[in-house]
PDB file of N, CA and C in Angstrom:
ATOM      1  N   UNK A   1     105.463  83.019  87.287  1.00  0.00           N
ATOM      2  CA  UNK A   1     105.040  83.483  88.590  1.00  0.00           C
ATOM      3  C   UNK A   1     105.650  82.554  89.644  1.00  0.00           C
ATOM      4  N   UNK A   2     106.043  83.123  90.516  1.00  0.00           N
ATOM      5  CA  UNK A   2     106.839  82.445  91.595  1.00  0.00           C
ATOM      6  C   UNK A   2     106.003  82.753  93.064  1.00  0.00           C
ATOM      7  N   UNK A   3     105.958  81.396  93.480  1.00  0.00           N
ATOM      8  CA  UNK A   3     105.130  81.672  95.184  1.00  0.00           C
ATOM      9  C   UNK A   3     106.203  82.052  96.229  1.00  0.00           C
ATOM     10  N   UNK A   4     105.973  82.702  96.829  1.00  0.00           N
ATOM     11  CA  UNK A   4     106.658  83.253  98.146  1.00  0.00           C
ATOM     12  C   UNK A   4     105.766  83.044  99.033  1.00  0.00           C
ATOM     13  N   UNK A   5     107.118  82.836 100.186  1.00  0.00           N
ATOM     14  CA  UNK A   5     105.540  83.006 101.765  1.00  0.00           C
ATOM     15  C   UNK A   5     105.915  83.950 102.267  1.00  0.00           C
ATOM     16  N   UNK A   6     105.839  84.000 103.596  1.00  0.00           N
ATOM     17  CA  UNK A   6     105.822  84.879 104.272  1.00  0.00           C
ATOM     18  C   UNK A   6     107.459  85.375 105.158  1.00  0.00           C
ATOM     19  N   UNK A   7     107.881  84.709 104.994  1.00  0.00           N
ATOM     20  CA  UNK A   7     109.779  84.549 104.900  1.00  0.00           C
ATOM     21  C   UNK A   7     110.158  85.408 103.637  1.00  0.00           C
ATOM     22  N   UNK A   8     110.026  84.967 102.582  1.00  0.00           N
ATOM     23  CA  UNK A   8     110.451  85.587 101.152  1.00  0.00           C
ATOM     24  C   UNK A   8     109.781  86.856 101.449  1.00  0.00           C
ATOM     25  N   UNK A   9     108.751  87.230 101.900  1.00  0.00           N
ATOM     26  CA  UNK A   9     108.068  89.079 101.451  1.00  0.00           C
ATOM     27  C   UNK A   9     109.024  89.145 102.604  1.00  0.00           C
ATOM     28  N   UNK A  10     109.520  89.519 103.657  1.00  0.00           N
ATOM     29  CA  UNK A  10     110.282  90.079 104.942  1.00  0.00           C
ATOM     30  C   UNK A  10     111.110  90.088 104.385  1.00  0.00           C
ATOM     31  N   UNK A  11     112.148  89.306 103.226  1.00  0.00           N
ATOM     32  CA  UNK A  11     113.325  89.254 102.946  1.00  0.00           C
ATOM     33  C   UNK A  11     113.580  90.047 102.204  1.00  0.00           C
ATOM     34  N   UNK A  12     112.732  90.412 100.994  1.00  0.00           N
ATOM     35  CA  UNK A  12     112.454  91.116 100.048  1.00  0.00           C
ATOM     36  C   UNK A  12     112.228  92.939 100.305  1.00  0.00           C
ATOM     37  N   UNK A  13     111.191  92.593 102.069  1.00  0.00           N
ATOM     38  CA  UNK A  13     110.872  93.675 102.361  1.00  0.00           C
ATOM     39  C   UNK A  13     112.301  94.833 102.639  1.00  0.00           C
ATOM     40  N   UNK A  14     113.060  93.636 103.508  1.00  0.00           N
ATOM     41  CA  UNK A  14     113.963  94.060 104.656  1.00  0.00           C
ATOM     42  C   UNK A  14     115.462  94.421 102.720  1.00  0.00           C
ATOM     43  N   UNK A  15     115.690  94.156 102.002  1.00  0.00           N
ATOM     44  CA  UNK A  15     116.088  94.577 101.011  1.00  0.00           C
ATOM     45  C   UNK A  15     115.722  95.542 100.440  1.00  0.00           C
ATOM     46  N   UNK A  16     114.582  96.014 100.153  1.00  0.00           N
ATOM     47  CA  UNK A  16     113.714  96.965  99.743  1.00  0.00           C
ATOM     48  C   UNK A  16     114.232  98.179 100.845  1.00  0.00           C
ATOM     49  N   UNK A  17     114.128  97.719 102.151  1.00  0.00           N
ATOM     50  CA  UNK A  17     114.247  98.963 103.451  1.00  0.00           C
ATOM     51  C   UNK A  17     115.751  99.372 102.974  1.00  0.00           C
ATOM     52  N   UNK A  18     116.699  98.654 102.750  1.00  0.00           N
ATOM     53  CA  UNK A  18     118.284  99.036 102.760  1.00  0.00           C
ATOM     54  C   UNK A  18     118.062  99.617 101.282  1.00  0.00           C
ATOM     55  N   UNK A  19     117.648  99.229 100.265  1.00  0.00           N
ATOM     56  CA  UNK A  19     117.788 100.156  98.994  1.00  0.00           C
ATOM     57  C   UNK A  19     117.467 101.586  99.248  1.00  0.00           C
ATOM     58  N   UNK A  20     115.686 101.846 100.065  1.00  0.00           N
ATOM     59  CA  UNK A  20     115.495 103.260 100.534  1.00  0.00           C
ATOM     60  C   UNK A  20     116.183 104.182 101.493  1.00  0.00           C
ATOM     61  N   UNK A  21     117.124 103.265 101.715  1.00  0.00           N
ATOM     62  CA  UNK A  21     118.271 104.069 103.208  1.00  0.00           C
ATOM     63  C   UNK A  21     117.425 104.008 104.639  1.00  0.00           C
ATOM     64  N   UNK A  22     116.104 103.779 104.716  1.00  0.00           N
ATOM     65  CA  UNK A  22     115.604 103.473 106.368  1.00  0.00           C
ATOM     66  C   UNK A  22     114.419 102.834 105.767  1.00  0.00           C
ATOM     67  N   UNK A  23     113.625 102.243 107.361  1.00  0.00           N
ATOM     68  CA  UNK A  23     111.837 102.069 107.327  1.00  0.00           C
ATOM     69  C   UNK A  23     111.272 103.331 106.967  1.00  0.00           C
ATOM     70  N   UNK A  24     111.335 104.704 107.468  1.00  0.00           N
ATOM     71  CA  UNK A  24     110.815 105.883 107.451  1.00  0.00           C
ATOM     72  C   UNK A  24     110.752 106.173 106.263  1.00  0.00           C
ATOM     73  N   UNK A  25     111.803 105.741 105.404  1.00  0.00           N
ATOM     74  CA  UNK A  25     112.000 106.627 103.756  1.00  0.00           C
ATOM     75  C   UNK A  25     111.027 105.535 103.089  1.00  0.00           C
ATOM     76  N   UNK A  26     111.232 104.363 103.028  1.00  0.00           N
ATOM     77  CA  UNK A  26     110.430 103.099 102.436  1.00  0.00           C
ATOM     78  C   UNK A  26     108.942 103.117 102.907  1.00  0.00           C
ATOM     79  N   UNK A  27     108.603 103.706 103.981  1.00  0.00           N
ATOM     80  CA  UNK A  27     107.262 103.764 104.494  1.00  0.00           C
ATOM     81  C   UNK A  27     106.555 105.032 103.690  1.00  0.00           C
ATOM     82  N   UNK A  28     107.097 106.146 103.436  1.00  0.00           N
ATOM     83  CA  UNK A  28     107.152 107.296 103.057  1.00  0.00           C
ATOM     84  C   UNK A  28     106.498 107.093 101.356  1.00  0.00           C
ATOM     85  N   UNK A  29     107.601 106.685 100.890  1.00  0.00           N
ATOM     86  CA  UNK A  29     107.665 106.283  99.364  1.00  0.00           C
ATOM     87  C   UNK A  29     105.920 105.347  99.069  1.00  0.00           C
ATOM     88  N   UNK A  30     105.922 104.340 100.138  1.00  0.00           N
ATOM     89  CA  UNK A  30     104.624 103.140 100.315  1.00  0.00           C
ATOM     90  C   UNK A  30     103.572 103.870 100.741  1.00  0.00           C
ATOM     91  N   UNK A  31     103.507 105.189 100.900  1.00  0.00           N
ATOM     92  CA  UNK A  31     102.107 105.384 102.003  1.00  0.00           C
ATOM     93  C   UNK A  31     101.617 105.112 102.743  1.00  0.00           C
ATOM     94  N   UNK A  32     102.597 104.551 103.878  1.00  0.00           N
ATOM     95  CA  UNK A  32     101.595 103.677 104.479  1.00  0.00           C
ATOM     96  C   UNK A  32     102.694 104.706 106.391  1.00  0.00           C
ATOM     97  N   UNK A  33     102.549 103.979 107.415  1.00  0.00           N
ATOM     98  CA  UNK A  33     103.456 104.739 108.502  1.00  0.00           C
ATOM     99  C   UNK A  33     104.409 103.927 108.835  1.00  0.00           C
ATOM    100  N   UNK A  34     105.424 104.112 109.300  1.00  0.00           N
ATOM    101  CA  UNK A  34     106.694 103.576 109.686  1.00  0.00           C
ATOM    102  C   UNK A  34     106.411 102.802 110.937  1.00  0.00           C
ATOM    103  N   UNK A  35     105.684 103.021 111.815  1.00  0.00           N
ATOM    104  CA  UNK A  35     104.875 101.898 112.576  1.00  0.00           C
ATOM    105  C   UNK A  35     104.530 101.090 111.921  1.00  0.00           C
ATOM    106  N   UNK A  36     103.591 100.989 111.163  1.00  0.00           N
ATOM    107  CA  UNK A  36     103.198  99.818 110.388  1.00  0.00           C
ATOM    108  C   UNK A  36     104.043  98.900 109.528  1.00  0.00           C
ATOM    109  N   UNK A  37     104.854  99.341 109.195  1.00  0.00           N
ATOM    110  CA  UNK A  37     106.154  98.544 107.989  1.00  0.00           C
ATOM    111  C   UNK A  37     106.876  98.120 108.878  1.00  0.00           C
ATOM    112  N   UNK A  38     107.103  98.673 110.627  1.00  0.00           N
ATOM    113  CA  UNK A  38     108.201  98.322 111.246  1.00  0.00           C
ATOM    114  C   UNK A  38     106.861  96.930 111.727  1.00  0.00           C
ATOM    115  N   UNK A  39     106.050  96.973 111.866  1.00  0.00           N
ATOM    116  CA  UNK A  39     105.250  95.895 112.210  1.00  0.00           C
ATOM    117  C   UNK A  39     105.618  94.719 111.417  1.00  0.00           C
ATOM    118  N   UNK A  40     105.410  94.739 109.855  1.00  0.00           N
ATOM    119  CA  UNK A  40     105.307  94.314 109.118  1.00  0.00           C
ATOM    120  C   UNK A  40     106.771  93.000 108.894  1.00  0.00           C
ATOM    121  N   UNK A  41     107.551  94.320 108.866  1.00  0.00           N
ATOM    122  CA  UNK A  41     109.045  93.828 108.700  1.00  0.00           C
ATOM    123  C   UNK A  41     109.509  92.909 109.928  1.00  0.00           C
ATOM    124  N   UNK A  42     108.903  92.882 110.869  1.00  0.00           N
ATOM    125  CA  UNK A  42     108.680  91.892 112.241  1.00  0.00           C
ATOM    126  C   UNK A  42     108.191  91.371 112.311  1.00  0.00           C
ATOM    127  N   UNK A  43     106.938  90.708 111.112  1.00  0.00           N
ATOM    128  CA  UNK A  43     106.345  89.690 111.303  1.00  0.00           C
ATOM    129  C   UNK A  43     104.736  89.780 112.352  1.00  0.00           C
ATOM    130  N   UNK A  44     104.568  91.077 112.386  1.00  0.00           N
ATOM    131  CA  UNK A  44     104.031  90.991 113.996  1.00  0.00           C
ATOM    132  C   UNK A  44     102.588  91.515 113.077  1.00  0.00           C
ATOM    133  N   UNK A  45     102.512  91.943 111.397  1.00  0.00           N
ATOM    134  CA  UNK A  45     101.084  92.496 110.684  1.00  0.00           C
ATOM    135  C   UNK A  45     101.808  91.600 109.168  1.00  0.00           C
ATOM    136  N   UNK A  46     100.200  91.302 108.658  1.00  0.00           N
ATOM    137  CA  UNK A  46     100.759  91.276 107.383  1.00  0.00           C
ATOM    138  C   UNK A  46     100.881  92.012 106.585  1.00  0.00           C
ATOM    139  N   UNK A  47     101.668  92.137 105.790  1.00  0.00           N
ATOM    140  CA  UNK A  47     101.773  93.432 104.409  1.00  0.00           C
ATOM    141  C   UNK A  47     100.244  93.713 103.776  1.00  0.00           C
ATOM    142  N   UNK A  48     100.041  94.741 103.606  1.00  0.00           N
ATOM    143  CA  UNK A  48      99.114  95.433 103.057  1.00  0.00           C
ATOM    144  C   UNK A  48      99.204  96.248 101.599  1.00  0.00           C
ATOM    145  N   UNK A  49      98.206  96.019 101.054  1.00  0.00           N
ATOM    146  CA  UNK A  49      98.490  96.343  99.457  1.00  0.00           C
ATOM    147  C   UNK A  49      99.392  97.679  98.955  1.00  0.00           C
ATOM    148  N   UNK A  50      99.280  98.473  99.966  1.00  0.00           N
ATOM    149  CA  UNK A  50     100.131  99.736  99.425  1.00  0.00           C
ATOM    150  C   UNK A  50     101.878  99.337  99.278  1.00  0.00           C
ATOM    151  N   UNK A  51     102.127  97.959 100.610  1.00  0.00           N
ATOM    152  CA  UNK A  51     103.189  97.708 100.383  1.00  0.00           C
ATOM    153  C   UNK A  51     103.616  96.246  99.971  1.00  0.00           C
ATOM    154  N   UNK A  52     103.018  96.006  99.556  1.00  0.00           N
ATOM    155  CA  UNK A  52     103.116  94.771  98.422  1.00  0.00           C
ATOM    156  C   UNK A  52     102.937  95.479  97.078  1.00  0.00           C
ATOM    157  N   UNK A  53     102.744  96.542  96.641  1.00  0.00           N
ATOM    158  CA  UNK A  53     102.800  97.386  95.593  1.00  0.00           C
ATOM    159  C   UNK A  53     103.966  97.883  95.123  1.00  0.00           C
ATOM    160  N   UNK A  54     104.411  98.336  96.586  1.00  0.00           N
ATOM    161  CA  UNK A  54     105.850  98.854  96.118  1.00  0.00           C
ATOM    162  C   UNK A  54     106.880  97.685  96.319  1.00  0.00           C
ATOM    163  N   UNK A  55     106.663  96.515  96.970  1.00  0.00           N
ATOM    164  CA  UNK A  55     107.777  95.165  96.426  1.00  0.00           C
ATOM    165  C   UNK A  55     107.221  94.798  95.141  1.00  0.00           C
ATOM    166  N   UNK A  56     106.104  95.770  94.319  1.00  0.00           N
ATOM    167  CA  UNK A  56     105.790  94.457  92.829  1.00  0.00           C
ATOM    168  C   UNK A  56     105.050  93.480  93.196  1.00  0.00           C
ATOM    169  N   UNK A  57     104.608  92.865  94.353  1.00  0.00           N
ATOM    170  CA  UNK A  57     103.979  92.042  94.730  1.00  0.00           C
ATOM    171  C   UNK A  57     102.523  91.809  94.806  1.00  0.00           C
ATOM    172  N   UNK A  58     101.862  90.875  94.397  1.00  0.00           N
ATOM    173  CA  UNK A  58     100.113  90.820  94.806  1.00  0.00           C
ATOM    174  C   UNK A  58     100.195  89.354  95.642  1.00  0.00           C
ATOM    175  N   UNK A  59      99.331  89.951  96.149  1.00  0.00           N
ATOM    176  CA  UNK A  59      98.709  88.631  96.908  1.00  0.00           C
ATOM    177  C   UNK A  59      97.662  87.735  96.319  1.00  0.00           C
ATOM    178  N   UNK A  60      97.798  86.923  96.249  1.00  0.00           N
ATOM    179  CA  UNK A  60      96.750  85.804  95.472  1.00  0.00           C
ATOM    180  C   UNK A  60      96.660  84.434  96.418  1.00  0.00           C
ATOM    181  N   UNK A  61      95.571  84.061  96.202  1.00  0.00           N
ATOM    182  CA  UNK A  61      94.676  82.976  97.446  1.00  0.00           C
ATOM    183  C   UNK A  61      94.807  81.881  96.168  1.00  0.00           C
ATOM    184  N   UNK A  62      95.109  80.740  97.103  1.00  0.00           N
ATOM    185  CA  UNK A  62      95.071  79.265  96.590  1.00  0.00           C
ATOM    186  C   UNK A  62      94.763  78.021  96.753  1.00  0.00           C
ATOM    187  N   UNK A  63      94.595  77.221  96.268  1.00  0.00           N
ATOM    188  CA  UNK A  63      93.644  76.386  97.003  1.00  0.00           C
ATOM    189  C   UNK A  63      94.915  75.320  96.512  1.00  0.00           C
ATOM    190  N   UNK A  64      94.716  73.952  97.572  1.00  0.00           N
ATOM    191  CA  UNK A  64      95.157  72.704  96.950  1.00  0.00           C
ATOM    192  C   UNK A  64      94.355  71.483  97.727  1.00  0.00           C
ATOM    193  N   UNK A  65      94.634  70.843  96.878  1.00  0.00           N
ATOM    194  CA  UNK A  65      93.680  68.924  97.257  1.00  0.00           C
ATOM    195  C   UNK A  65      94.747  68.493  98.246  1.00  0.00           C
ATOM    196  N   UNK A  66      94.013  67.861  99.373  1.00  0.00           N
ATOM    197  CA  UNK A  66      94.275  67.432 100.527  1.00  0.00           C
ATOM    198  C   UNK A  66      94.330  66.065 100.038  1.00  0.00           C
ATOM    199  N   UNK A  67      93.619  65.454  99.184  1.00  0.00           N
ATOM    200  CA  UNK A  67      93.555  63.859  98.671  1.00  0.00           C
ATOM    201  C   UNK A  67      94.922  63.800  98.267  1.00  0.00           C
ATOM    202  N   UNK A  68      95.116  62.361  98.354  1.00  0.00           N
ATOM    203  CA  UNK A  68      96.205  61.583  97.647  1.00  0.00           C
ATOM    204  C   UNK A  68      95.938  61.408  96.380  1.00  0.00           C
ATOM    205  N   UNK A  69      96.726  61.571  94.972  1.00  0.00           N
ATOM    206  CA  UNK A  69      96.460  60.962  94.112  1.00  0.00           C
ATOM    207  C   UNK A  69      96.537  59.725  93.687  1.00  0.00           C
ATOM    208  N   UNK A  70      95.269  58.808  93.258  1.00  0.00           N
ATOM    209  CA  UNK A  70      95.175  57.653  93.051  1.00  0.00           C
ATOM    210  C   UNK A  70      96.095  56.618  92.330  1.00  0.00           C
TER     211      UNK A  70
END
């Protein structure tokens, strides 16, 4: 499993958009509206499960220690 942020899903996304030939066809395919993916793909919403589905992607929450190790 490999972490991505939020750079890597846009990059991935914006690859994904050129494989489907537009946002409209890739939004289409995702269920979701071409407003919203064009949001998305701008940084301006975060991805939402219908389209983190179709990059293969889940989102998963993580925690890490702020301490120094001793």
């Amino acid at each position: 499993m490999t972490d991505l942020d939020h750079d890597d899903v846009r990059a991935l996304l914006s690859a994904a958009i050129r494989e489907a030939g537009s946002q409209r066809e890739f939004a289409a395919r995702a269920g979701v509206s071409a407003g919203f993916l064009s949001d998305v793909a701008h940084g301006r919403r975060a991805p939402g499960e219908r389209v983190l589905n179709a990059l293969h992607l889940r989102r998963v929450e993580r925690f890490v220690s702020l301490r120094r190790p001793a």
